[in-house]
Structures are given as C-alpha cells and as structure tokens.
C-alpha atoms as a PDB file:
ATOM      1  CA  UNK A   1      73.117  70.774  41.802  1.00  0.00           C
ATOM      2  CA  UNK A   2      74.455  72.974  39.503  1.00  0.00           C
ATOM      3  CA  UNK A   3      75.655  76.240  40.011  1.00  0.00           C
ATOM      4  CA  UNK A   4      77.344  78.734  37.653  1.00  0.00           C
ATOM      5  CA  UNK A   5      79.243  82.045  38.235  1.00  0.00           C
ATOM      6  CA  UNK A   6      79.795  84.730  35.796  1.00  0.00           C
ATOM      7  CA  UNK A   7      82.457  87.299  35.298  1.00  0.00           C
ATOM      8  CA  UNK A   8      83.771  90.350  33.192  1.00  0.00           C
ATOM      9  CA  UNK A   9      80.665  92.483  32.839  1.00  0.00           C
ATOM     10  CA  UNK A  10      81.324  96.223  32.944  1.00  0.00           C
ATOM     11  CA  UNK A  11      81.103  99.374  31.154  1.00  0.00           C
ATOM     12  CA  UNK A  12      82.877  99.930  27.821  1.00  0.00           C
ATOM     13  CA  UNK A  13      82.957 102.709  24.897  1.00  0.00           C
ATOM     14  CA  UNK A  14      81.255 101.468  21.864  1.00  0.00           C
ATOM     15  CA  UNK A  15      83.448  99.920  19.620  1.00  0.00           C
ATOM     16  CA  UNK A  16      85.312  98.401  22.906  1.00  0.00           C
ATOM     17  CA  UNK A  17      85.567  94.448  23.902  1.00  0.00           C
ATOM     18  CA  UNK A  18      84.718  92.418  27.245  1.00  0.00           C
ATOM     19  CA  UNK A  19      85.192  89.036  28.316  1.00  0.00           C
ATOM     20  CA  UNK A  20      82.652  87.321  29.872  1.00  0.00           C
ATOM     21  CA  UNK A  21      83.301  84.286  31.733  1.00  0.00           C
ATOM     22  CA  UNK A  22      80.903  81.665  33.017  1.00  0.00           C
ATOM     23  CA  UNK A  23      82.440  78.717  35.537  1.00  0.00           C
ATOM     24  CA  UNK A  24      80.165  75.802  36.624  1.00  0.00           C
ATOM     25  CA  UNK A  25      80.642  73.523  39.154  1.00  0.00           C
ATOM     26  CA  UNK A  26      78.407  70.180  39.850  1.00  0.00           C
ATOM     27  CA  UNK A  27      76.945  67.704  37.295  1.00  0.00           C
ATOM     28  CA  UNK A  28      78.036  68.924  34.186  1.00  0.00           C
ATOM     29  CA  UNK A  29      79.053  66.610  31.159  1.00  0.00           C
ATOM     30  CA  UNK A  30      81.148  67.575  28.246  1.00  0.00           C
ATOM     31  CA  UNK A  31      77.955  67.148  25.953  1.00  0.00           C
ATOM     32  CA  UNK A  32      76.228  69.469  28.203  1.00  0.00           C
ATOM     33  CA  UNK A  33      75.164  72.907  26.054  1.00  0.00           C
ATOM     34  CA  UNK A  34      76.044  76.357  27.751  1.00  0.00           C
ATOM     35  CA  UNK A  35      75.783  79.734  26.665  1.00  0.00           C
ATOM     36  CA  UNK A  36      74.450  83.257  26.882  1.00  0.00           C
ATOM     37  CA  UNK A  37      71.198  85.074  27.107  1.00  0.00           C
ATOM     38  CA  UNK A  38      70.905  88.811  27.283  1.00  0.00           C
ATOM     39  CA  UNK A  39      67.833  91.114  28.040  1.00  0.00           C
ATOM     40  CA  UNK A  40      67.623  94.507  28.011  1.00  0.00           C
ATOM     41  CA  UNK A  41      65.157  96.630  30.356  1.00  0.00           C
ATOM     42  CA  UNK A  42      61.576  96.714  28.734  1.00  0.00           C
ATOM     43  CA  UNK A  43      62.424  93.670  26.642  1.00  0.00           C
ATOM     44  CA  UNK A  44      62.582  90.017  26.279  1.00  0.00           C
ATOM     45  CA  UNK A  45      65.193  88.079  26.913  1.00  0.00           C
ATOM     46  CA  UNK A  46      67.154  86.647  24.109  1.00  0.00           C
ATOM     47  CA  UNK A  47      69.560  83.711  23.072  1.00  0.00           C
ATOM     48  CA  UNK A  48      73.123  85.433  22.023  1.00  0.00           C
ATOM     49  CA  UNK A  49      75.015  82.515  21.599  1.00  0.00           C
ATOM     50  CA  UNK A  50      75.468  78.401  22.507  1.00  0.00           C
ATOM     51  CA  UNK A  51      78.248  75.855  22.367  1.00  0.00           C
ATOM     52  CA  UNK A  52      78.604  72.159  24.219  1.00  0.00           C
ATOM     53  CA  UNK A  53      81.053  72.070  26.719  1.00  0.00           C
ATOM     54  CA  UNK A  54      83.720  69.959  24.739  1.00  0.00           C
ATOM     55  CA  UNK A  55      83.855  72.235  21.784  1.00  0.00           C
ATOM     56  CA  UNK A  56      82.868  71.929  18.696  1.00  0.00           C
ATOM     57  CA  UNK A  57      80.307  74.158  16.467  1.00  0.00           C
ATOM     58  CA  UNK A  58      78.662  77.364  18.114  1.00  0.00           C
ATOM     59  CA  UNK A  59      75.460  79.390  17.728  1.00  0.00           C
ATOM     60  CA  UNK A  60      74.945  82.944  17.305  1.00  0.00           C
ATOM     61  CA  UNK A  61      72.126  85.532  17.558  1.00  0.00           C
ATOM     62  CA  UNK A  62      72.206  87.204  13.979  1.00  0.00           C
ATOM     63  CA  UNK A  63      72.718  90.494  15.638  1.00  0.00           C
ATOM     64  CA  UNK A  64      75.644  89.200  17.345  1.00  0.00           C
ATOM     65  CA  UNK A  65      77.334  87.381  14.168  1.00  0.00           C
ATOM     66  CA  UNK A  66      80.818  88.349  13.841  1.00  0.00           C
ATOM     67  CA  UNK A  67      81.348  90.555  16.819  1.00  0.00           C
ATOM     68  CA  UNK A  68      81.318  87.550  19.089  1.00  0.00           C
ATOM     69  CA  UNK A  69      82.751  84.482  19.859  1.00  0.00           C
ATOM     70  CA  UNK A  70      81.729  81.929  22.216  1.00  0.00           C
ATOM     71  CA  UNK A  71      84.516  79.119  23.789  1.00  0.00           C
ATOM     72  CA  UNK A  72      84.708  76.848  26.219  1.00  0.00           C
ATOM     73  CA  UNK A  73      87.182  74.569  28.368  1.00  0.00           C
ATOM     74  CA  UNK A  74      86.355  71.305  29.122  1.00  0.00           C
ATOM     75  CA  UNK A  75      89.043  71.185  32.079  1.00  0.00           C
ATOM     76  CA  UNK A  76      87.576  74.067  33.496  1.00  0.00           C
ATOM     77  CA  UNK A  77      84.032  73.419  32.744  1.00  0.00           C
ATOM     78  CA  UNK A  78      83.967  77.337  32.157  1.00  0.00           C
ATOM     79  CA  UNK A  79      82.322  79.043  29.094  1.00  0.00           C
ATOM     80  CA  UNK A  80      83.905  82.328  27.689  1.00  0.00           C
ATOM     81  CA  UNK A  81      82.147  84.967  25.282  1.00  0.00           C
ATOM     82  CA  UNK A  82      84.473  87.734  23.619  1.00  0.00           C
ATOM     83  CA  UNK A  83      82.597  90.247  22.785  1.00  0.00           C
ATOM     84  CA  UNK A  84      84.179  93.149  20.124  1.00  0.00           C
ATOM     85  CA  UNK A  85      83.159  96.143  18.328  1.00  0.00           C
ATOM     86  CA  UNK A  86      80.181  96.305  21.191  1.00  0.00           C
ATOM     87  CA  UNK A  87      77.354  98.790  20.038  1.00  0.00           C
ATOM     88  CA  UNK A  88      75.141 100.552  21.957  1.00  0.00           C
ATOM     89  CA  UNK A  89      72.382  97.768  21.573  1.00  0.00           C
ATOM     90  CA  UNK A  90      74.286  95.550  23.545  1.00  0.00           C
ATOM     91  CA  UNK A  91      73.575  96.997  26.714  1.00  0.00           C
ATOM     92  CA  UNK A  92      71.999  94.699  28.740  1.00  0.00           C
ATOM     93  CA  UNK A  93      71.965  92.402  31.437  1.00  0.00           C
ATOM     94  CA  UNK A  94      74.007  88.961  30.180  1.00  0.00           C
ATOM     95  CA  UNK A  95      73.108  85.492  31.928  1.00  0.00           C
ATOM     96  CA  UNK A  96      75.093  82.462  31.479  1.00  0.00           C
ATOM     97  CA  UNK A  97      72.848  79.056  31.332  1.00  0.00           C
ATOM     98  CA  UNK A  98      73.441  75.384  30.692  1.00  0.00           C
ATOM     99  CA  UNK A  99      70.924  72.823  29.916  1.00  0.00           C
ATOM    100  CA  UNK A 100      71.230  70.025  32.219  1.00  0.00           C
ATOM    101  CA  UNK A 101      67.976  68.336  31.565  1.00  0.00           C
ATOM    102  CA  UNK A 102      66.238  71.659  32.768  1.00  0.00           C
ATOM    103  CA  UNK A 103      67.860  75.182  32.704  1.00  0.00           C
ATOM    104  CA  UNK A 104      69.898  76.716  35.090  1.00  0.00           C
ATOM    105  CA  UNK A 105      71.272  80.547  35.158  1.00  0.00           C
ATOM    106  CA  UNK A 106      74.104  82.222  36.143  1.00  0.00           C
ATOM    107  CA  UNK A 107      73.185  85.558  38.552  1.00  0.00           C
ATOM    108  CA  UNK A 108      73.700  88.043  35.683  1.00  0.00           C
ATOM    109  CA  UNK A 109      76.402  90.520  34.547  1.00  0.00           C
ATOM    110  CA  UNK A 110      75.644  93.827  33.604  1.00  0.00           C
ATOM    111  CA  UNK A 111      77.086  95.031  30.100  1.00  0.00           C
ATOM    112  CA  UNK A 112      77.125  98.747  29.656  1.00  0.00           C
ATOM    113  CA  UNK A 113      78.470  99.680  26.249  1.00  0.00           C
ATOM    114  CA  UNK A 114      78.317 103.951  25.830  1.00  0.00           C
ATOM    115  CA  UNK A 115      77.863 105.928  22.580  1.00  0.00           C
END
C-alpha cells in the first residue's frame, strides 16, 4: 500500500515562494512517476507538474512554466515542488500523486497566494 504525505502549503503574498513536499512510503520504485495536481473551487482539477522518482526530465503545466520546479530524492522517496513568483491563480488546493499501476493521492495542501 502506498501512502503519501504532503507538506508546506500555506498562505503567501503574490510574488512569494512555498515548498511543497510530498514523502511516500510503501511500494514505490525509482521509475515510479510522482507529481502534482491542483484544483481550485468551481474547477477541474489539473496536472501542474510530473517527474520519476530517480530524476531525470520533468513536466510542467504551461501556466506553471518557469515559476516552478519539480525535484525529487530517490533516498527519500520524497517529491519537492518550489513554487516562485506565485500569482493569484495559484490558489488552490495542491495534491501530490504517484502512479503505481493505478493512482494514489496525497490528502491535499491548501495554497493561498493574496493580491
């Protein structure tokens, strides 16, 4: 069974950064993909960014792209996402998830970025 726990959600003045952290524990592999979803009340929720376990090349949301940056540690089997210059916009509830033949999700951090 696997289980993940997320981290460093919070409120933040636009323009500011967060760190969010996502730690998983049971049967993950270094080729397993993690990353991030988001949704936002009254709308779907969305990819924001992915990246395998070991490293290696990431994905991005376009709306995301450059503000971002997704990492992981194999050791730790933990997934990090920096977020900077945070807008408005990206208010919203954050889940981590990793594909381990079906998906699992983290319990959600809230993201609160003010005007």
């Amino acid at each position: 069974q696997v289980q993940l726990v997320e981290s460093g959600g919070g409120l933040v003045q636009a323009g500011g950064s967060l760190r969010l952290s996502c730690a998983a524990s049971g049967s993950i592999s270094s080729s397993t993909t993690m990353g991030w979803y988001r949704q936002a009340p009254g709308k779907q929720r969305e990819l924001v960014a992915r990246i395998t376990i070991r490293g290696g090349s990431a994905n991005y949301a376009d709306s995301v792209q450059g503000r971002f940056t997704i990492s992981s540690d194999n050791a730790k089997k933990t997934v990090y996402l920096q977020m900077n210059s945070l807008k408005p916009e990206d208010t919203a509830v954050y889940y981590c998830y990793a594909l381990v033949g079906t998906i699992r999700w983290g319990q959600g951090t809230q993201v609160t970025v003010s005007s």
